[in-house]
PDB file of N, CA and C in Angstrom:
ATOM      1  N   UNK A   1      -1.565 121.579 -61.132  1.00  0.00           N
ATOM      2  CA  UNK A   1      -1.119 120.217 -60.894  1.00  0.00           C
ATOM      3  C   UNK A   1      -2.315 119.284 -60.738  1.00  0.00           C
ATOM      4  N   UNK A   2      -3.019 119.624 -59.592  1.00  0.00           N
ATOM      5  CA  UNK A   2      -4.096 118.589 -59.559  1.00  0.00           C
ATOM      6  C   UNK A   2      -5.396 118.593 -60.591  1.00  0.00           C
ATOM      7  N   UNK A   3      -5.365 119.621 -61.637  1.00  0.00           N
ATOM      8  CA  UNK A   3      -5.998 119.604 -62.850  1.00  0.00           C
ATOM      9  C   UNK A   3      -5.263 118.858 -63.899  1.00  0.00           C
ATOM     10  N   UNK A   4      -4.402 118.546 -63.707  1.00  0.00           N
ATOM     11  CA  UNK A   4      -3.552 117.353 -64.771  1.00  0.00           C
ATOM     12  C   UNK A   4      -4.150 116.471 -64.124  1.00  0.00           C
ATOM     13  N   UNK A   5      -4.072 116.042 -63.342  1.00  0.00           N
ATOM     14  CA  UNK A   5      -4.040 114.475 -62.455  1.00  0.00           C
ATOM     15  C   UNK A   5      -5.430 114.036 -62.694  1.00  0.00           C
ATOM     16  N   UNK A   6      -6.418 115.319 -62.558  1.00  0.00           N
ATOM     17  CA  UNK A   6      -8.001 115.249 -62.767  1.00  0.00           C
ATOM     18  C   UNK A   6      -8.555 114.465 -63.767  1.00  0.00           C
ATOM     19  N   UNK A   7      -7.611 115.389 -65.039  1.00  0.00           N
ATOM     20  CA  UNK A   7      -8.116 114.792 -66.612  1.00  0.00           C
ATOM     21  C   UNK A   7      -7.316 113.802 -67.455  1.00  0.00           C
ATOM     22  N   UNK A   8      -6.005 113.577 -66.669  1.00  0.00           N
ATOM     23  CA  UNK A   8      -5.537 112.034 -66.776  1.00  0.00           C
ATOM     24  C   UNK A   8      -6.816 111.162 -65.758  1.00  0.00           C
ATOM     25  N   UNK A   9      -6.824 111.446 -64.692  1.00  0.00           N
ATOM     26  CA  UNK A   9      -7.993 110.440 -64.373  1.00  0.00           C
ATOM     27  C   UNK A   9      -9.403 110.117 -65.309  1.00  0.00           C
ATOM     28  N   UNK A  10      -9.818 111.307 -65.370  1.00  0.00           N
ATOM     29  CA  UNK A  10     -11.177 111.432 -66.227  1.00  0.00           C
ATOM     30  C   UNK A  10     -10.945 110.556 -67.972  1.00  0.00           C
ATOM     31  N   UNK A  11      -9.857 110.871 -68.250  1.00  0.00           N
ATOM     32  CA  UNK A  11      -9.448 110.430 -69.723  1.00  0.00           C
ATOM     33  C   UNK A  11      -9.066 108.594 -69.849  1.00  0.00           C
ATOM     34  N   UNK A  12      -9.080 108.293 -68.534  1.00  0.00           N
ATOM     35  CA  UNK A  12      -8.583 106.661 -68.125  1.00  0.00           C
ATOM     36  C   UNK A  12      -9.635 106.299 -67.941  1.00  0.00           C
ATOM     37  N   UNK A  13     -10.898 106.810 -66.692  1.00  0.00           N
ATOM     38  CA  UNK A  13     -11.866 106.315 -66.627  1.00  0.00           C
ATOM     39  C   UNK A  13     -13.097 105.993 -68.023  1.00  0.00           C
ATOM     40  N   UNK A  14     -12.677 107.608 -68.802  1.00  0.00           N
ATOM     41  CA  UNK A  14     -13.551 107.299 -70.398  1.00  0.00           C
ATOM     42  C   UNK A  14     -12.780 105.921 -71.010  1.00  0.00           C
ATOM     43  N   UNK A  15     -11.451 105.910 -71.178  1.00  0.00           N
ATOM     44  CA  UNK A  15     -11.407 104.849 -71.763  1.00  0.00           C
ATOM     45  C   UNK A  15     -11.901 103.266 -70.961  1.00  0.00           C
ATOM     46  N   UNK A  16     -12.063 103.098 -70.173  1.00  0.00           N
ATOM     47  CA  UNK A  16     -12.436 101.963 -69.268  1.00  0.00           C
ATOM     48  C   UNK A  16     -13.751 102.109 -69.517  1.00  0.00           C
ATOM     49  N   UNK A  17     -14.529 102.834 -69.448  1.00  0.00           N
ATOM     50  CA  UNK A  17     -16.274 102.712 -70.169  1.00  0.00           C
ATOM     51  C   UNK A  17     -16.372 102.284 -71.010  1.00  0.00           C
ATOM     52  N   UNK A  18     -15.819 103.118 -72.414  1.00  0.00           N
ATOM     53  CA  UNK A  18     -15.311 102.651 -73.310  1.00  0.00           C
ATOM     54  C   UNK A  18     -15.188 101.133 -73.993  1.00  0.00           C
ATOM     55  N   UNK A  19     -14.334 100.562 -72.963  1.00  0.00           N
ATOM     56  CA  UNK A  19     -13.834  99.363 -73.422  1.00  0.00           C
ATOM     57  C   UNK A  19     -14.519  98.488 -72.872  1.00  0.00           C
ATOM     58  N   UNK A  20     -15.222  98.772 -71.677  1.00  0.00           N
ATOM     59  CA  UNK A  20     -16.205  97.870 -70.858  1.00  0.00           C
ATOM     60  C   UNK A  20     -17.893  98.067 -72.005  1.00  0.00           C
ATOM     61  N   UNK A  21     -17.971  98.910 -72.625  1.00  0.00           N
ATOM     62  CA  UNK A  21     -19.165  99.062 -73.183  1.00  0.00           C
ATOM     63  C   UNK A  21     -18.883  98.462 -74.645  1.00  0.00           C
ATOM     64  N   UNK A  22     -17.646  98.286 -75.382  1.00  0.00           N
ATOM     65  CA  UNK A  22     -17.742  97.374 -76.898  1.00  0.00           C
ATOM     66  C   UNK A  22     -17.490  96.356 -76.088  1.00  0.00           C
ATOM     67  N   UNK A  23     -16.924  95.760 -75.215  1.00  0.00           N
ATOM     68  CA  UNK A  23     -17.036  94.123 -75.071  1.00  0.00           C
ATOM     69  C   UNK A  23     -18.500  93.557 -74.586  1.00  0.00           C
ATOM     70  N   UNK A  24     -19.008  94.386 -73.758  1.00  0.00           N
ATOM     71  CA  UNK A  24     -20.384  94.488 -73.842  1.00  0.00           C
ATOM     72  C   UNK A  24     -21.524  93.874 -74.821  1.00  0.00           C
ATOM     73  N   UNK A  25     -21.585  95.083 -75.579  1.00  0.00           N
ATOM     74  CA  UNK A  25     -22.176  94.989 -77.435  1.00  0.00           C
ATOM     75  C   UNK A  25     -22.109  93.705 -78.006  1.00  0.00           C
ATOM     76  N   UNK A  26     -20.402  93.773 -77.901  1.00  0.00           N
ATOM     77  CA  UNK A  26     -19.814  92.840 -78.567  1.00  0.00           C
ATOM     78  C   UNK A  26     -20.017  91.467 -78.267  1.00  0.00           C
ATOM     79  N   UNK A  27     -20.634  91.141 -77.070  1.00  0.00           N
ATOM     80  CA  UNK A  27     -20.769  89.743 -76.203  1.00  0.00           C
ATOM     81  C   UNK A  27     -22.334  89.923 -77.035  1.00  0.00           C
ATOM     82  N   UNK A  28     -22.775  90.823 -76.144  1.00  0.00           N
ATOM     83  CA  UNK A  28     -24.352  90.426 -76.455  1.00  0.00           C
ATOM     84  C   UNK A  28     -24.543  89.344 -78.150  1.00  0.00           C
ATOM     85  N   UNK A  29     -24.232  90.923 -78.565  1.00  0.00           N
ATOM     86  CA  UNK A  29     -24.101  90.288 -80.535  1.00  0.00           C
ATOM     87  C   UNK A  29     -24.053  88.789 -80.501  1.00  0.00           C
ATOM     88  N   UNK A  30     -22.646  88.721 -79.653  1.00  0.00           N
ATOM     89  CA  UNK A  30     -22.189  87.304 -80.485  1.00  0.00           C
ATOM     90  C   UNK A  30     -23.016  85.953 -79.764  1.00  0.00           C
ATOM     91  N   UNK A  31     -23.424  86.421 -78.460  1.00  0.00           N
ATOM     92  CA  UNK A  31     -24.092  85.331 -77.823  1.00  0.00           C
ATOM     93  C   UNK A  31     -25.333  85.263 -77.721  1.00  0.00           C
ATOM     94  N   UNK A  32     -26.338  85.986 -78.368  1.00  0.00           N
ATOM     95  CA  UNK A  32     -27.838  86.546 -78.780  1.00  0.00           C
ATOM     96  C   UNK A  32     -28.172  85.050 -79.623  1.00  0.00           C
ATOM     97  N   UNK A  33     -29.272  84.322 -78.973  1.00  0.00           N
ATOM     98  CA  UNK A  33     -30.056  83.443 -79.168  1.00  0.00           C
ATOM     99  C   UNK A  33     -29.125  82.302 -80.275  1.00  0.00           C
ATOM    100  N   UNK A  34     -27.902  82.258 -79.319  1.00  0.00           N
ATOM    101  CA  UNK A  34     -26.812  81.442 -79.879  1.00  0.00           C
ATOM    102  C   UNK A  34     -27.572  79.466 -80.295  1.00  0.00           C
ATOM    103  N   UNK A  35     -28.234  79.472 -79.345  1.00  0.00           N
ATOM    104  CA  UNK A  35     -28.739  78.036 -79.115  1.00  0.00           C
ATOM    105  C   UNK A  35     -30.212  77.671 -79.804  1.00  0.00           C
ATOM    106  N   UNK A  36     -30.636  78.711 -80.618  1.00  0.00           N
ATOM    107  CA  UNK A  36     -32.238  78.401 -81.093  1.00  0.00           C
ATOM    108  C   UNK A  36     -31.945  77.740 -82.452  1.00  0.00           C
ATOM    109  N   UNK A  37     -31.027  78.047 -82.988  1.00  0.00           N
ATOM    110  CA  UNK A  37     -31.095  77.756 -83.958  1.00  0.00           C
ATOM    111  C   UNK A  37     -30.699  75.658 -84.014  1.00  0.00           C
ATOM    112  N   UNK A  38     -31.666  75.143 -85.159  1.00  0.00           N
ATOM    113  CA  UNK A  38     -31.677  73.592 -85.375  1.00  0.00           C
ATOM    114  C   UNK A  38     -30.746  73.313 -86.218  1.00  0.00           C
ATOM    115  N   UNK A  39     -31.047  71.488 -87.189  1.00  0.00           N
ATOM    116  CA  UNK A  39     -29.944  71.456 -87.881  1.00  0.00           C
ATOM    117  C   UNK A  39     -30.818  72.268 -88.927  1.00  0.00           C
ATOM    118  N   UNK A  40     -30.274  72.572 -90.370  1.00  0.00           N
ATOM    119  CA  UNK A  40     -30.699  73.296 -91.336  1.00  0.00           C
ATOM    120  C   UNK A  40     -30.481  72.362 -92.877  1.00  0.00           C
ATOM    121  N   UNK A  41     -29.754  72.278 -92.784  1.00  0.00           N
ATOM    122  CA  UNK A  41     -29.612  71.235 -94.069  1.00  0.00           C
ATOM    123  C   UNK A  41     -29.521  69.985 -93.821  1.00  0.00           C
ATOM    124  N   UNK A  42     -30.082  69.246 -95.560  1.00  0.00           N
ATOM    125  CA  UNK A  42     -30.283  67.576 -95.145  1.00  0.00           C
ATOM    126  C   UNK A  42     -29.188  66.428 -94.670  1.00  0.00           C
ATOM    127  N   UNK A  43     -27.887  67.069 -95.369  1.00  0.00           N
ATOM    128  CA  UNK A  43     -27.163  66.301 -94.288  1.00  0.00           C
ATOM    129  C   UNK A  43     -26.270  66.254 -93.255  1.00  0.00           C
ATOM    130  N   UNK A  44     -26.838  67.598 -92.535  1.00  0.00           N
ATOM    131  CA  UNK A  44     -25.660  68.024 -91.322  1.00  0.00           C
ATOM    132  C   UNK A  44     -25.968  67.080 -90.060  1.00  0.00           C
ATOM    133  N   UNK A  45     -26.916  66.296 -89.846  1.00  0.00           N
ATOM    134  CA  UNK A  45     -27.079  65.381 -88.856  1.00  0.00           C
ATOM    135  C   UNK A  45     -26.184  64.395 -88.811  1.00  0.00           C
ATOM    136  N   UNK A  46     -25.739  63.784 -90.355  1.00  0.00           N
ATOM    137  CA  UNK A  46     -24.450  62.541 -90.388  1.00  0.00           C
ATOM    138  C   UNK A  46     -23.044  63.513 -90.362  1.00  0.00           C
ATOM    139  N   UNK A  47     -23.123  65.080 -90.636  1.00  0.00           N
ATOM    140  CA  UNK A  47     -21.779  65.569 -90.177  1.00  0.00           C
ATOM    141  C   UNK A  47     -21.707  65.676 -88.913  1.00  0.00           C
ATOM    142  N   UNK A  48     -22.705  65.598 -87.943  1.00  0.00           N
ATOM    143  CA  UNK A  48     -22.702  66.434 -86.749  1.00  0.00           C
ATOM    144  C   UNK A  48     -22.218  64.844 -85.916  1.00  0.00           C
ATOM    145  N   UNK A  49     -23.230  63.692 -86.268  1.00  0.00           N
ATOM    146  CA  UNK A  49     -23.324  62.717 -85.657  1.00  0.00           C
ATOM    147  C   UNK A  49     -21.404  62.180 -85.693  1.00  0.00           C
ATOM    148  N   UNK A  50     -20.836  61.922 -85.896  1.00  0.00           N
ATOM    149  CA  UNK A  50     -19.240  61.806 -85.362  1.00  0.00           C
ATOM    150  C   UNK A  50     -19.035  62.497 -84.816  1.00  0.00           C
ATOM    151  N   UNK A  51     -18.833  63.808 -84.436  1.00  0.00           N
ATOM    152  CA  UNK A  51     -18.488  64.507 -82.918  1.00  0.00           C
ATOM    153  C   UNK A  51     -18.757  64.462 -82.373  1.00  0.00           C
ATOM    154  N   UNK A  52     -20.666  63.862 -82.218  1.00  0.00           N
ATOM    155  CA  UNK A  52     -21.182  63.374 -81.317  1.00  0.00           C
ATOM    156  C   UNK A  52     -20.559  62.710 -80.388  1.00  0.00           C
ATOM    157  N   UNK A  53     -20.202  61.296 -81.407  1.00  0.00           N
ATOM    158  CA  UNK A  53     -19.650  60.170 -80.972  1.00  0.00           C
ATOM    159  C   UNK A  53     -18.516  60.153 -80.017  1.00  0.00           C
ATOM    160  N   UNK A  54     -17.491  61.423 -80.948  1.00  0.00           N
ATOM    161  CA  UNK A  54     -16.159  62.091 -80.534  1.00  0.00           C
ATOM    162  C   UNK A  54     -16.251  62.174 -78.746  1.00  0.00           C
ATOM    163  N   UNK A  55     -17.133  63.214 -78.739  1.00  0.00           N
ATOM    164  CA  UNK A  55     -17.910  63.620 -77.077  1.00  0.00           C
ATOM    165  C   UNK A  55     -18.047  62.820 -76.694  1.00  0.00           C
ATOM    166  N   UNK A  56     -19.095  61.933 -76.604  1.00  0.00           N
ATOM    167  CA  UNK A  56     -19.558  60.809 -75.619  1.00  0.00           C
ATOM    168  C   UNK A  56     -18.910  59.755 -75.243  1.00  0.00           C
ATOM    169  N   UNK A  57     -17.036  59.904 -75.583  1.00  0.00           N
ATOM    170  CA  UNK A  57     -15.722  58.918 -75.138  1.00  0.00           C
ATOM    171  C   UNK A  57     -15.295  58.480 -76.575  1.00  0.00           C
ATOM    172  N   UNK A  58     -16.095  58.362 -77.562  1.00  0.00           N
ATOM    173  CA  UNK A  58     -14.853  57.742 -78.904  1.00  0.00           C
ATOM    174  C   UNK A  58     -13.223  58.180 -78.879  1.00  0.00           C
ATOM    175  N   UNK A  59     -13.239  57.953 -80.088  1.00  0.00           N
ATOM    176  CA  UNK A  59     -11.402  57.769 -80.169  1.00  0.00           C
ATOM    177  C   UNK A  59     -11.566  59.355 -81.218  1.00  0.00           C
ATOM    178  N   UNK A  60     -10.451  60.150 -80.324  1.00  0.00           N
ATOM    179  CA  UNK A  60      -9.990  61.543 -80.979  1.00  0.00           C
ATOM    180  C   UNK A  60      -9.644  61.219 -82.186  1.00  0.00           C
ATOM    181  N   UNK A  61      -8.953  60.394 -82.323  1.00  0.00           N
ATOM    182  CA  UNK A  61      -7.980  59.989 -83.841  1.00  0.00           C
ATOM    183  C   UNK A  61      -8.572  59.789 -85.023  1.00  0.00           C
ATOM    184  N   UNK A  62      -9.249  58.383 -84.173  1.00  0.00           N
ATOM    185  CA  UNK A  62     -10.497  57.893 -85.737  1.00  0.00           C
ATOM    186  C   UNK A  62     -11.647  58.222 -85.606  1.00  0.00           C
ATOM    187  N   UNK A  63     -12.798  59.594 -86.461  1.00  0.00           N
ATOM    188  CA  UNK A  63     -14.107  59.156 -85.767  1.00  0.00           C
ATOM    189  C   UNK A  63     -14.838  58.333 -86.257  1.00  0.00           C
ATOM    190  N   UNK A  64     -15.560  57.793 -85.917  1.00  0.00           N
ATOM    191  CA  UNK A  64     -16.327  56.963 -86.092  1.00  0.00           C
ATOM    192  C   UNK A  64     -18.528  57.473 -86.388  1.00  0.00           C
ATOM    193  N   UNK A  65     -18.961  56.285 -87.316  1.00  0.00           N
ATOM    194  CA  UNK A  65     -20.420  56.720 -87.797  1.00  0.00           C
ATOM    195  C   UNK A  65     -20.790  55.563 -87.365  1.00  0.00           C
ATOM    196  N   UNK A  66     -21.772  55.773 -86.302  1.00  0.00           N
ATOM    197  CA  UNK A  66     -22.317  54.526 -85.762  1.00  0.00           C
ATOM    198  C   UNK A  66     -21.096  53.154 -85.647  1.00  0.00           C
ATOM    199  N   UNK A  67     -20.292  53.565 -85.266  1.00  0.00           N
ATOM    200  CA  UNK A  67     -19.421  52.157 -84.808  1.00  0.00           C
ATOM    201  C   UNK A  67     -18.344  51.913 -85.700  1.00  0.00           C
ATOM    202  N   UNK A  68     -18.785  52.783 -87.058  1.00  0.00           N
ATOM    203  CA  UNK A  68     -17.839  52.169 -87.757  1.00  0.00           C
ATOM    204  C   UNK A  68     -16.701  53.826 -88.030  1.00  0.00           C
ATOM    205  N   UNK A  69     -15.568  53.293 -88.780  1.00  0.00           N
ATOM    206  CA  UNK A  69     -14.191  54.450 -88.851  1.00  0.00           C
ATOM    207  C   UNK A  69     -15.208  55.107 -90.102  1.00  0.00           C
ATOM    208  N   UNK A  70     -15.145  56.453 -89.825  1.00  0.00           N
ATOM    209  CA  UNK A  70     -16.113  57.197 -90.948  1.00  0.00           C
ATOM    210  C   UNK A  70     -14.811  58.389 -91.195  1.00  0.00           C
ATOM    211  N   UNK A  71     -14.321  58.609 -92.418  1.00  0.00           N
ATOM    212  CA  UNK A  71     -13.190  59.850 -92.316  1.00  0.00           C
ATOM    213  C   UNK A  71     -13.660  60.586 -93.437  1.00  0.00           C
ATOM    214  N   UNK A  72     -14.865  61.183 -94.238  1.00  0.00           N
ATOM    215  CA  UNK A  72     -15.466  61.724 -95.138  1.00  0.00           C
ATOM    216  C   UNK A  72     -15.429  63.288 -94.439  1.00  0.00           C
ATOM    217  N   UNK A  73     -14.811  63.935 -95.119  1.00  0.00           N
ATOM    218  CA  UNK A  73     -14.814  65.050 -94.181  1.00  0.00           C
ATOM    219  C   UNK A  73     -15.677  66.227 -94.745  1.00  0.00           C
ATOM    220  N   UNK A  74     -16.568  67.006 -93.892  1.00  0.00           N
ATOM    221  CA  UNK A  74     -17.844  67.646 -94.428  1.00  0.00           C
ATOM    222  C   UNK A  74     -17.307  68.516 -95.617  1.00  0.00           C
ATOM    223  N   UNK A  75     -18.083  68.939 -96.466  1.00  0.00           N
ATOM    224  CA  UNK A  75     -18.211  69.830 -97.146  1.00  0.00           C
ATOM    225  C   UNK A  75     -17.759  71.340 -96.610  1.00  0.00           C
ATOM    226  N   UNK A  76     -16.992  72.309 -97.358  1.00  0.00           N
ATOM    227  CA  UNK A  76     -17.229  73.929 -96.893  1.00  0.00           C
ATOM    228  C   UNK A  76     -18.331  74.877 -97.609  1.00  0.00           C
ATOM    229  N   UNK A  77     -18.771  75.355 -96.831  1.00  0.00           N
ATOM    230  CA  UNK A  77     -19.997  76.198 -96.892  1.00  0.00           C
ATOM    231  C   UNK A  77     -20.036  77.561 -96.546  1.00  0.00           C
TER     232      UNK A  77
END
């Protein structure tokens, strides 16, 4: 009896390592020098610059490029 109970315990605790060790990995990976990277191409500064705007109180609806309604929507890459 208490050798069942043992290796149901033992077999719960592997999986809890387990699962605590790929979310782990898995964090590191994804959050590993998340912020070094700059802009990269020549015109991701006028894509970036409206969300800017978005953030710093503009209007959700319309964004706006320097003041004015800008709705050009970036390129996919």
């Amino acid at each position: 009896m208490h050798t069942k109970v043992n290796a149901q315990r033992a077999r719960i605790a592997a999986l809890i390592i387990n699962a605590l060790l790929v979310v782990g990995v898995s964090s590191f990976i994804s959050f590993w020098k998340l912020g070094d990277f700059s802009i990269t191409f020549f015109d991701e500064g006028q894509e970036l610059q409206p969300v800017q705007e978005v953030h710093h109180g503009g209007s959700f609806l319309v964004p706006t490029l320097k003041g004015k309604p800008y709705f050009k929507k970036p390129p996919l890459r």
